[in-house]
PDB file of N, CA and C in Angstrom:
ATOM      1  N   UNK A   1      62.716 114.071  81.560  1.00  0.00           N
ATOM      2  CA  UNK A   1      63.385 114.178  82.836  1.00  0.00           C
ATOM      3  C   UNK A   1      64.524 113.161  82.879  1.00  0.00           C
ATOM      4  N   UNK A   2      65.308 113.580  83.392  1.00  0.00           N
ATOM      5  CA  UNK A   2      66.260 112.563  83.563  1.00  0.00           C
ATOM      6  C   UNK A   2      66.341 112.178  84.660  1.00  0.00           C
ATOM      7  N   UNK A   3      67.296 110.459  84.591  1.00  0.00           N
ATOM      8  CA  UNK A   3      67.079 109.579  85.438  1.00  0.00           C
ATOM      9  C   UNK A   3      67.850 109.990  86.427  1.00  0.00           C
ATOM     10  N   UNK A   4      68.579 110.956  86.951  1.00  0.00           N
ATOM     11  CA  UNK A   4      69.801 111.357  87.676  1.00  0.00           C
ATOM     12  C   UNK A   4      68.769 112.176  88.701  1.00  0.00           C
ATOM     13  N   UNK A   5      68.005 112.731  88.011  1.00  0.00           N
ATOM     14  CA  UNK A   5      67.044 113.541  89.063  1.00  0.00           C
ATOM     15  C   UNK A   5      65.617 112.846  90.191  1.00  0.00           C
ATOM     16  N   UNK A   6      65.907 111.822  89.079  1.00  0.00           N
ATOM     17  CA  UNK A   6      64.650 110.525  90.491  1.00  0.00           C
ATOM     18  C   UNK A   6      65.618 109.869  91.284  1.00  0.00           C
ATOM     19  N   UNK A   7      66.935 109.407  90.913  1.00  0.00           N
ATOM     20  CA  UNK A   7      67.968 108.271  91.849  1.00  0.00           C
ATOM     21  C   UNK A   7      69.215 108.961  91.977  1.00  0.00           C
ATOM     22  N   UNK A   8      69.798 108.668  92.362  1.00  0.00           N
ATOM     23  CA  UNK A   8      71.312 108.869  92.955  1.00  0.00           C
ATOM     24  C   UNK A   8      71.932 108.778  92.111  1.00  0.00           C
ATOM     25  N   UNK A   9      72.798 110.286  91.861  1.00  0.00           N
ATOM     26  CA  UNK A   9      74.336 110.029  91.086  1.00  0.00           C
ATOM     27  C   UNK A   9      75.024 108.745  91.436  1.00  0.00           C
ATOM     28  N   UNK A  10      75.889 108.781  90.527  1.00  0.00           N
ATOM     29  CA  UNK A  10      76.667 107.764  90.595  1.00  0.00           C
ATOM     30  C   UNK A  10      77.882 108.622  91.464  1.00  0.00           C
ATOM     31  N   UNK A  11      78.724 107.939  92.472  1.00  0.00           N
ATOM     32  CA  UNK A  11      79.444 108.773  93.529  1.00  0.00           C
ATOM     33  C   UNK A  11      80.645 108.659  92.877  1.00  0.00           C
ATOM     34  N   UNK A  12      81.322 109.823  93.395  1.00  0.00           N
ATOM     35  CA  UNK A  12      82.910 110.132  92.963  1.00  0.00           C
ATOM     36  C   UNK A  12      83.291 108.652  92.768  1.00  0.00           C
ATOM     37  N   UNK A  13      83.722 107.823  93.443  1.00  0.00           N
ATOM     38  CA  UNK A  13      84.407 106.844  93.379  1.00  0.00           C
ATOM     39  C   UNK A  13      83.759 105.655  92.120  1.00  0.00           C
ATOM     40  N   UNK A  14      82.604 105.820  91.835  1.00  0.00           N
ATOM     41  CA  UNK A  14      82.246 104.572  90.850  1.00  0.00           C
ATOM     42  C   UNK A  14      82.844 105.542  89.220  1.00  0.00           C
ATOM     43  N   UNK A  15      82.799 107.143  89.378  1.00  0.00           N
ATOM     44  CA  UNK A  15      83.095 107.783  88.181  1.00  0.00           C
ATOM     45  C   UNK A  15      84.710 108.023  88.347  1.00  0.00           C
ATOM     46  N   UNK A  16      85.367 107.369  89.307  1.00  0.00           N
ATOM     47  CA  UNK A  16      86.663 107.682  89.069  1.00  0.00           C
ATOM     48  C   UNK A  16      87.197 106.223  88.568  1.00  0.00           C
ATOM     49  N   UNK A  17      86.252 104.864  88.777  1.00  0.00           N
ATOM     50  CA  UNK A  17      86.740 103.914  88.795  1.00  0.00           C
ATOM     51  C   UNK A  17      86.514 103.990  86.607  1.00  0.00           C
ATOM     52  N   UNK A  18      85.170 104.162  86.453  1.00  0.00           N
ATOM     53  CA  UNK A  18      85.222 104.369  85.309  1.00  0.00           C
ATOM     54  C   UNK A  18      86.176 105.280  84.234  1.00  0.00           C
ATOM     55  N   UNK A  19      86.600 106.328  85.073  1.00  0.00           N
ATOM     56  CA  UNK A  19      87.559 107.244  84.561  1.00  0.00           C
ATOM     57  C   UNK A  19      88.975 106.097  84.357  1.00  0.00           C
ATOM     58  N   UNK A  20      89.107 105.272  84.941  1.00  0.00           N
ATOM     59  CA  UNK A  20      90.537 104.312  85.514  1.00  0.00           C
ATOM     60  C   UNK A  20      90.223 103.534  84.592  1.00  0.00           C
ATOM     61  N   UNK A  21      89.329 102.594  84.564  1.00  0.00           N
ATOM     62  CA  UNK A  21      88.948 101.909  83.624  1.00  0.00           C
ATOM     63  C   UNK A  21      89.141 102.325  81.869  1.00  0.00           C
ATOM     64  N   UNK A  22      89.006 103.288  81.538  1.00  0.00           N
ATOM     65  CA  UNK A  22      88.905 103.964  80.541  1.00  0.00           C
ATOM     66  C   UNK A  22      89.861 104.048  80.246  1.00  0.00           C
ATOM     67  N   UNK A  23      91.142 104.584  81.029  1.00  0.00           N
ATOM     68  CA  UNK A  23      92.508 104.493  80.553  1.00  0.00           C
ATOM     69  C   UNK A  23      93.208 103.602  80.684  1.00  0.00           C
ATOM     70  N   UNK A  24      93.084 102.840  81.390  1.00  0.00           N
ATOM     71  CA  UNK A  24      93.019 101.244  81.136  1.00  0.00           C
ATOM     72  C   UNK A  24      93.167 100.530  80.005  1.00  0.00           C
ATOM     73  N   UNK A  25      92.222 100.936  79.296  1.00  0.00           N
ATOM     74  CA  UNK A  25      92.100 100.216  78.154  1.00  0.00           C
ATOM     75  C   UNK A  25      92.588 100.818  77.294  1.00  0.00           C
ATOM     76  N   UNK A  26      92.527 102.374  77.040  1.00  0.00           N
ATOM     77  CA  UNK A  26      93.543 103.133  76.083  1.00  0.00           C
ATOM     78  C   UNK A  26      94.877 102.596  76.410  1.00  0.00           C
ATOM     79  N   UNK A  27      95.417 102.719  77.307  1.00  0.00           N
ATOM     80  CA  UNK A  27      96.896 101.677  77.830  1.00  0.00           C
ATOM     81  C   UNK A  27      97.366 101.133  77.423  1.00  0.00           C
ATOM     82  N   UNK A  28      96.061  99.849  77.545  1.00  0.00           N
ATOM     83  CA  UNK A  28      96.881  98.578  76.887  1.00  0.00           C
ATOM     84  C   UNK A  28      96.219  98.252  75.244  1.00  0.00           C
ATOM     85  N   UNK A  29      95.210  99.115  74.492  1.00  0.00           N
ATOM     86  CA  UNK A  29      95.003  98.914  73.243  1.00  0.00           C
ATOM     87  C   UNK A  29      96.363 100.256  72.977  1.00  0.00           C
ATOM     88  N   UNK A  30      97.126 100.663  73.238  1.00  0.00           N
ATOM     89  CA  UNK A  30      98.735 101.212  72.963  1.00  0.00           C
ATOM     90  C   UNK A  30      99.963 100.716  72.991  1.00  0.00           C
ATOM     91  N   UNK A  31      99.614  99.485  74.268  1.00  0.00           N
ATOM     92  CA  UNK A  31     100.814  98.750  74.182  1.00  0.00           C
ATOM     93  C   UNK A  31     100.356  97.839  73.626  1.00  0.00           C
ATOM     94  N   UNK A  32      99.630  97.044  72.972  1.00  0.00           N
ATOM     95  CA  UNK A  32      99.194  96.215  71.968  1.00  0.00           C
ATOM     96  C   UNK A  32     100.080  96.743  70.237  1.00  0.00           C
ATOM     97  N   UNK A  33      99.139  97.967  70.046  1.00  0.00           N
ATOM     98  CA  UNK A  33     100.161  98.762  68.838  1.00  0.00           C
ATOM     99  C   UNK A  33     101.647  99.144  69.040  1.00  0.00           C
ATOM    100  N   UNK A  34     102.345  99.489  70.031  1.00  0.00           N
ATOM    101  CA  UNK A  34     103.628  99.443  70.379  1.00  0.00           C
ATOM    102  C   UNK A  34     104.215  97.881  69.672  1.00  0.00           C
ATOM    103  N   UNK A  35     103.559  96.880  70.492  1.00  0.00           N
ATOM    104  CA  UNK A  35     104.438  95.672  70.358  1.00  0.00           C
ATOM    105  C   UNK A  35     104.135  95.405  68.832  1.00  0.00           C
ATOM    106  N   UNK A  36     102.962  94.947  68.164  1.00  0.00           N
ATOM    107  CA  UNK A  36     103.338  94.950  66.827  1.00  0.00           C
ATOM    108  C   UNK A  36     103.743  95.551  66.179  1.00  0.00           C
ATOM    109  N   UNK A  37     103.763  97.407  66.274  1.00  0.00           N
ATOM    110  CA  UNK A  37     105.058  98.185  65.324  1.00  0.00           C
ATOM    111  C   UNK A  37     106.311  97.728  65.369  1.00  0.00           C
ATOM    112  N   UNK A  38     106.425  96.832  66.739  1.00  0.00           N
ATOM    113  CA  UNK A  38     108.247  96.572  67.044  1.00  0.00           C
ATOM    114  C   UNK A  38     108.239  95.320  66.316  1.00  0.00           C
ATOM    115  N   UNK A  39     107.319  94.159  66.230  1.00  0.00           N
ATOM    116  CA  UNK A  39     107.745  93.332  65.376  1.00  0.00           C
ATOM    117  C   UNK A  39     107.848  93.429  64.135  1.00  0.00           C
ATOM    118  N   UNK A  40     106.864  94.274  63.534  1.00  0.00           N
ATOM    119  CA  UNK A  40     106.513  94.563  61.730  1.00  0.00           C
ATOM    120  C   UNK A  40     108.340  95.710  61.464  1.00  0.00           C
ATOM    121  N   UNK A  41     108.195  96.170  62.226  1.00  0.00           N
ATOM    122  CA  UNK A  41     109.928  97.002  62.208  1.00  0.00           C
ATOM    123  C   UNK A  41     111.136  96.050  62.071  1.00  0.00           C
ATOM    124  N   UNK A  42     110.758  95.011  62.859  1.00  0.00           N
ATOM    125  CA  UNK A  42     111.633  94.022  63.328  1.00  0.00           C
ATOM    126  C   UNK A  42     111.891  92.882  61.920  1.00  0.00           C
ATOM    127  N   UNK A  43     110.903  92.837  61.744  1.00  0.00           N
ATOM    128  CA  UNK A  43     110.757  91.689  60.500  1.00  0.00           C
ATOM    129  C   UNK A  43     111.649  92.866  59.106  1.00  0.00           C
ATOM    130  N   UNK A  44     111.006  93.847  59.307  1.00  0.00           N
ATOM    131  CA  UNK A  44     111.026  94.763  57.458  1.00  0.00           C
ATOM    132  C   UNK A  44     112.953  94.871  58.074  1.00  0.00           C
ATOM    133  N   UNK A  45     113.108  95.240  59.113  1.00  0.00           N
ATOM    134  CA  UNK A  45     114.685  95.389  59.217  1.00  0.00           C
ATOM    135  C   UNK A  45     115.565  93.991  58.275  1.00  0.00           C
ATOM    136  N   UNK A  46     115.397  93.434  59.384  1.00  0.00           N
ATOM    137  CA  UNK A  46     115.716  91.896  58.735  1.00  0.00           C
ATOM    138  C   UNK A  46     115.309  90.778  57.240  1.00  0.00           C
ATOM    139  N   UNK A  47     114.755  91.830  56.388  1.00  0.00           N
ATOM    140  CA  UNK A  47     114.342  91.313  55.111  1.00  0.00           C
ATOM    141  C   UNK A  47     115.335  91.373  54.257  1.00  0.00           C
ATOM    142  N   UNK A  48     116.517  92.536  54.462  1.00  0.00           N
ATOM    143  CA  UNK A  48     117.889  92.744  53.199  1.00  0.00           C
ATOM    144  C   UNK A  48     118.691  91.474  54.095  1.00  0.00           C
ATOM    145  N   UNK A  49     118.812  91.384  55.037  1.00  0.00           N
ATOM    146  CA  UNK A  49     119.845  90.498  55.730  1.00  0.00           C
ATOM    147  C   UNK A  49     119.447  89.012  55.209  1.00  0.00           C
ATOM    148  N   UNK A  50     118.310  88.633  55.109  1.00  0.00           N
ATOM    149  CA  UNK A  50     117.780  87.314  54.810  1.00  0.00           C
ATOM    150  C   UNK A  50     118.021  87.540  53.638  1.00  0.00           C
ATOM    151  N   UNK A  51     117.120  88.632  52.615  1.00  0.00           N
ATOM    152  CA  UNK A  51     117.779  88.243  51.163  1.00  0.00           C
ATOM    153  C   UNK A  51     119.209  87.889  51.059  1.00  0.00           C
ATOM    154  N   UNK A  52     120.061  88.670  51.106  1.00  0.00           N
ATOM    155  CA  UNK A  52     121.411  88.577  51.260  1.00  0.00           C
ATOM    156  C   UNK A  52     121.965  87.133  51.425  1.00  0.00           C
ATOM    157  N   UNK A  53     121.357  86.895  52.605  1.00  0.00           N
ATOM    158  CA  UNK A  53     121.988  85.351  53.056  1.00  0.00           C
ATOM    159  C   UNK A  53     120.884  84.357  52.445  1.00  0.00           C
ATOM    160  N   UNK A  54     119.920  84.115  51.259  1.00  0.00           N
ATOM    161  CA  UNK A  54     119.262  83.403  50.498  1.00  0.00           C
ATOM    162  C   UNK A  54     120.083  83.555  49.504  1.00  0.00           C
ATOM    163  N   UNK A  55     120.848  84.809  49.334  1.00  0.00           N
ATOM    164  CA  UNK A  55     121.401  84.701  47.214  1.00  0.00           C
ATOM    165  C   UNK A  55     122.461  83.974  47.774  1.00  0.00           C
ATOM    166  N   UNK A  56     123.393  84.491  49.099  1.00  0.00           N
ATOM    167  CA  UNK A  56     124.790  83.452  49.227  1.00  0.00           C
ATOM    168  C   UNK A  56     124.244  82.174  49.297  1.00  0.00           C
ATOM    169  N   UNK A  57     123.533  81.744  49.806  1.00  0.00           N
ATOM    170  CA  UNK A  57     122.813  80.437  50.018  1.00  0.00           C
ATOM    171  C   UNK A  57     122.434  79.972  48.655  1.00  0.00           C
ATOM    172  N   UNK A  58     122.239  80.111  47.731  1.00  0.00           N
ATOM    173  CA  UNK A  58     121.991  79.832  46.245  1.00  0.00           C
ATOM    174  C   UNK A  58     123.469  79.610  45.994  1.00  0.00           C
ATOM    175  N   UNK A  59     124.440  80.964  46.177  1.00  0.00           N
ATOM    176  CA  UNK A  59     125.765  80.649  45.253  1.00  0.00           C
ATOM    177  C   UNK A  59     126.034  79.513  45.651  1.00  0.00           C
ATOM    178  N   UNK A  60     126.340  79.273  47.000  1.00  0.00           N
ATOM    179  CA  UNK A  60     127.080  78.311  47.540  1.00  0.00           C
ATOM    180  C   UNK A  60     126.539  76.727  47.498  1.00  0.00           C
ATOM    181  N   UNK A  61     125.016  76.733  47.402  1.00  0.00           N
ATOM    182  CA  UNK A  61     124.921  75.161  46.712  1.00  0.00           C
ATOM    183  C   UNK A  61     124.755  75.138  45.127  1.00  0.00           C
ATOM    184  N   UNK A  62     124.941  76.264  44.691  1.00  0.00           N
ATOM    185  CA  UNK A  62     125.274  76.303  42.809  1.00  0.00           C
ATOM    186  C   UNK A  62     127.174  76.041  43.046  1.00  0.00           C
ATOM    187  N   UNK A  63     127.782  76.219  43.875  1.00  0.00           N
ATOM    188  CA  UNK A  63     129.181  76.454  43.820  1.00  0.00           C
ATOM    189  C   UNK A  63     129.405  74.328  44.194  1.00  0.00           C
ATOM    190  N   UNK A  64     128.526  73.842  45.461  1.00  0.00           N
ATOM    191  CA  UNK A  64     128.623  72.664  45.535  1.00  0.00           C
ATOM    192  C   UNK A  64     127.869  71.574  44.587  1.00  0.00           C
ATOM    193  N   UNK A  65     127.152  72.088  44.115  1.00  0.00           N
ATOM    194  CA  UNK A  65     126.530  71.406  42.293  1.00  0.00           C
ATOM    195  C   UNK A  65     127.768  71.177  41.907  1.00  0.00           C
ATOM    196  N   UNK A  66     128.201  72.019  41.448  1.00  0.00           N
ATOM    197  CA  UNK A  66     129.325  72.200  40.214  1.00  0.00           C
ATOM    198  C   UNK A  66     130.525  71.534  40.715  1.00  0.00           C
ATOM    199  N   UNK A  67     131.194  71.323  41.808  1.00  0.00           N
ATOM    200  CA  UNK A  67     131.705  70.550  42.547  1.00  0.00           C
ATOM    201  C   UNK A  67     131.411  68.826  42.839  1.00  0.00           C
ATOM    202  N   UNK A  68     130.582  68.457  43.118  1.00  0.00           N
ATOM    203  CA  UNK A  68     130.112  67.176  43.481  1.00  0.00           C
ATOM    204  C   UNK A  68     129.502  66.340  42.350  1.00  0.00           C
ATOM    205  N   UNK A  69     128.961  67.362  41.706  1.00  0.00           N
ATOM    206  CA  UNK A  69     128.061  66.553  40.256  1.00  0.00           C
ATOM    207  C   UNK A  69     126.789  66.537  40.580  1.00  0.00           C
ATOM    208  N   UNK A  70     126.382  66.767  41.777  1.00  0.00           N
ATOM    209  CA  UNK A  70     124.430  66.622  42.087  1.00  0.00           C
ATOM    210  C   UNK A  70     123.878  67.590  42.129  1.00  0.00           C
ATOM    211  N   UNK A  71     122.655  67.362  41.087  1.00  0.00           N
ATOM    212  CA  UNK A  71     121.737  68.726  40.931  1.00  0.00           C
ATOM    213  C   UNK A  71     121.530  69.827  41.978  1.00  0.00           C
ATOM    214  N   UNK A  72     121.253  71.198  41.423  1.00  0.00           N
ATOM    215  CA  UNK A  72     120.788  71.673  43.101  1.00  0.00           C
ATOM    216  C   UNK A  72     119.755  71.556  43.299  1.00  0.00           C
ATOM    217  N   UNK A  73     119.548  70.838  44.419  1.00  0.00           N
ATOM    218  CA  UNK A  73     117.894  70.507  44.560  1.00  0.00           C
ATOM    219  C   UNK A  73     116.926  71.982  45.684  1.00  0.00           C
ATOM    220  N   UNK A  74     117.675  72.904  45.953  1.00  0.00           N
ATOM    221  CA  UNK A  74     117.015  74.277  46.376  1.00  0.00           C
ATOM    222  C   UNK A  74     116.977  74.902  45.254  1.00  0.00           C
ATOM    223  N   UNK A  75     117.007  74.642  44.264  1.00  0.00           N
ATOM    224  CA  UNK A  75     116.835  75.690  43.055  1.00  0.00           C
ATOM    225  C   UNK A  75     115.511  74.997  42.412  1.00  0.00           C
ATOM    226  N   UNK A  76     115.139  73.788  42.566  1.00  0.00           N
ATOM    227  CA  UNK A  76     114.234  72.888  41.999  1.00  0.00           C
ATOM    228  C   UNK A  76     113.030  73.255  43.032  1.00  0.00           C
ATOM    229  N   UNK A  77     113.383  73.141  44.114  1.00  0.00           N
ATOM    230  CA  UNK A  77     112.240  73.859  45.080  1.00  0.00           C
ATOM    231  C   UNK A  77     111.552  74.857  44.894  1.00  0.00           C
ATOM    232  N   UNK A  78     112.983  75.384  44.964  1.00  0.00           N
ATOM    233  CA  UNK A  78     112.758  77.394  45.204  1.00  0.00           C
ATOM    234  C   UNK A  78     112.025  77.873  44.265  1.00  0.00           C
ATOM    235  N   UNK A  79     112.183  77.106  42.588  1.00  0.00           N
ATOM    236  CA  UNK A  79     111.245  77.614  42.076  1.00  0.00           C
ATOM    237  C   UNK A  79     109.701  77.588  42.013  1.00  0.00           C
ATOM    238  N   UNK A  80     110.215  76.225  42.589  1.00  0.00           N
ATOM    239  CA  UNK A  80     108.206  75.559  42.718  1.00  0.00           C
ATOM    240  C   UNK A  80     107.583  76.634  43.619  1.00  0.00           C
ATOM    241  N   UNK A  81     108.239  76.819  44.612  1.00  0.00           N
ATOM    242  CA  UNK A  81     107.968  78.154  46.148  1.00  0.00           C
ATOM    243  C   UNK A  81     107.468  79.336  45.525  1.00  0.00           C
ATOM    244  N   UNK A  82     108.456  79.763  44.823  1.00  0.00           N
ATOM    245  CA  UNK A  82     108.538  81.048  43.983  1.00  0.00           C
ATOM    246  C   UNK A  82     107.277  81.122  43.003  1.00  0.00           C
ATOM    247  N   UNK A  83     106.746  80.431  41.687  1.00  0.00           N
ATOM    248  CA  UNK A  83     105.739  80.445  41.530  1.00  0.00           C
ATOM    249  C   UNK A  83     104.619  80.145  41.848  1.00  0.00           C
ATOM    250  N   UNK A  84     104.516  79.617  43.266  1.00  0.00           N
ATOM    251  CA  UNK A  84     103.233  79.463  43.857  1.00  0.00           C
ATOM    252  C   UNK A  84     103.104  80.746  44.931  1.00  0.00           C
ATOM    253  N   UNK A  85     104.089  81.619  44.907  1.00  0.00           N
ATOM    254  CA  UNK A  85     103.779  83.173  45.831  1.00  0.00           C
ATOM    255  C   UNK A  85     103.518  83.399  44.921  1.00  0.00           C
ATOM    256  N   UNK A  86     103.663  83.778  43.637  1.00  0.00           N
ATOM    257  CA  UNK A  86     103.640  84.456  42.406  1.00  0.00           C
ATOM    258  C   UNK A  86     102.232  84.190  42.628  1.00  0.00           C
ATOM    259  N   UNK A  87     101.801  83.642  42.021  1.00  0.00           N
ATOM    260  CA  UNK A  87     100.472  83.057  41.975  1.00  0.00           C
ATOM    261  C   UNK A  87      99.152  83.375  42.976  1.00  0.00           C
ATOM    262  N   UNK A  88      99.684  83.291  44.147  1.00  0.00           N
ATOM    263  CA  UNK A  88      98.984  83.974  45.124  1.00  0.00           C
ATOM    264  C   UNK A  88      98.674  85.314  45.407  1.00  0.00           C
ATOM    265  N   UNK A  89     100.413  85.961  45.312  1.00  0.00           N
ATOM    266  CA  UNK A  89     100.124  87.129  45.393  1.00  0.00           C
ATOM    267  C   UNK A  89      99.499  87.891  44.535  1.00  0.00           C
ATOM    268  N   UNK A  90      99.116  87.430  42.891  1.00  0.00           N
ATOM    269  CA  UNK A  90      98.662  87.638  42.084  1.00  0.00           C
ATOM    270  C   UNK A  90      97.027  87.443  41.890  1.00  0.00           C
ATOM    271  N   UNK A  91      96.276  86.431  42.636  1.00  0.00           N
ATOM    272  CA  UNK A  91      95.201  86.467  42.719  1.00  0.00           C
ATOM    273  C   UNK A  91      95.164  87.316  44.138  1.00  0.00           C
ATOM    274  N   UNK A  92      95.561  87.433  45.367  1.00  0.00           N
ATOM    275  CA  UNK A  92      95.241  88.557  46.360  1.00  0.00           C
ATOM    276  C   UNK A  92      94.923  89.868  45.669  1.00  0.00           C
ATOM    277  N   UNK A  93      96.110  90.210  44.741  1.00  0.00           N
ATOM    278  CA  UNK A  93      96.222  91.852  44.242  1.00  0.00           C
ATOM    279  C   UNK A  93      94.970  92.140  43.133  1.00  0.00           C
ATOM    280  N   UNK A  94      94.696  90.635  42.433  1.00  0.00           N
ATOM    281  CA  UNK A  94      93.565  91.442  41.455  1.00  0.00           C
ATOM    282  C   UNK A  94      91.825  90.485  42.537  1.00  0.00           C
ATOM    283  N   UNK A  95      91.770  89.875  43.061  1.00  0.00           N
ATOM    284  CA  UNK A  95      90.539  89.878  43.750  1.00  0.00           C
ATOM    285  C   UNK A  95      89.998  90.749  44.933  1.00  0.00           C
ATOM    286  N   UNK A  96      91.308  91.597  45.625  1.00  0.00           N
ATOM    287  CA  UNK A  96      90.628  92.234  46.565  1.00  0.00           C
ATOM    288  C   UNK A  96      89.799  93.797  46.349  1.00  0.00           C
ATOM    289  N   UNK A  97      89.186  93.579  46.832  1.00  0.00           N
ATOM    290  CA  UNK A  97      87.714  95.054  46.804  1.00  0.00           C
ATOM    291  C   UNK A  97      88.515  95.919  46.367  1.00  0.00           C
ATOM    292  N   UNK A  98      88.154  97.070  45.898  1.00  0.00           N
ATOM    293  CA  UNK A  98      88.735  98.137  45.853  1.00  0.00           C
ATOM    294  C   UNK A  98      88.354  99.382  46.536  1.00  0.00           C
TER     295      UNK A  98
END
C-alpha cells in the first residue's frame, strides 16, 4: 500500500515548489557550464597570441644579448621551465588509468 493512501498528498504548491526547485538547479548547474566553456574558449583563443608574443619576446632579448654583451638569462630559465613541463607532462600521459 502506499503511503499517499494513509496521509495527505503533498498539495499543488509544495509539488510546484519542488518542480521550481528542480529547475533551479538545472539553471544554474548550466550557467556554471556556460561560464567555464567561455573561459576554456577564452584561454585556447589566446594561446597563438601568447605564443606569438613569447617567440618575439625571445627574439628581442636574443637581439639585446647580442647588443649589450649579457647572457640571455630567459633562455637559461625557459629552458629549465620547459623541461620540467616536459617531464610532467610526460609522467601525467604514461601514469594515468586507461
Amino acid at each position: 500500500m502506499h503511503a499517499y493512501l494513509i496521509t495527505a498528498k503533498p498539495g499543488r504548491l509544495h509539488r510546484a515548489a519542488r518542480v521550481a526547485g528542480r529547475w533551479a538547479l538545472r539553471a544554474l548547474a548550466l550557467t556554471v557550464m556556460v561560464g567555464l566553456g567561455a573561459v576554456v574558449f577564452t584561454v585556447r583563443s589566446a594561446r597563438p597570441v601568447i605564443n606569438y608574443l613569447a617567440t618575439r619576446a625571445a627574439w628581442l632579448e636574443l637581439w639585446a644579448a647580442s647588443v649589450t654583451g649579457i647572457g640571455p638569462v630567459g633562455a637559461a630559465l625557459g629552458s629549465g621551465l620547459t623541461d620540467e613541463f616536459v617531464r610532467e607532462f610526460h609522467k601525467a600521459r604514461t601514469g594515468a588509468p586507461a
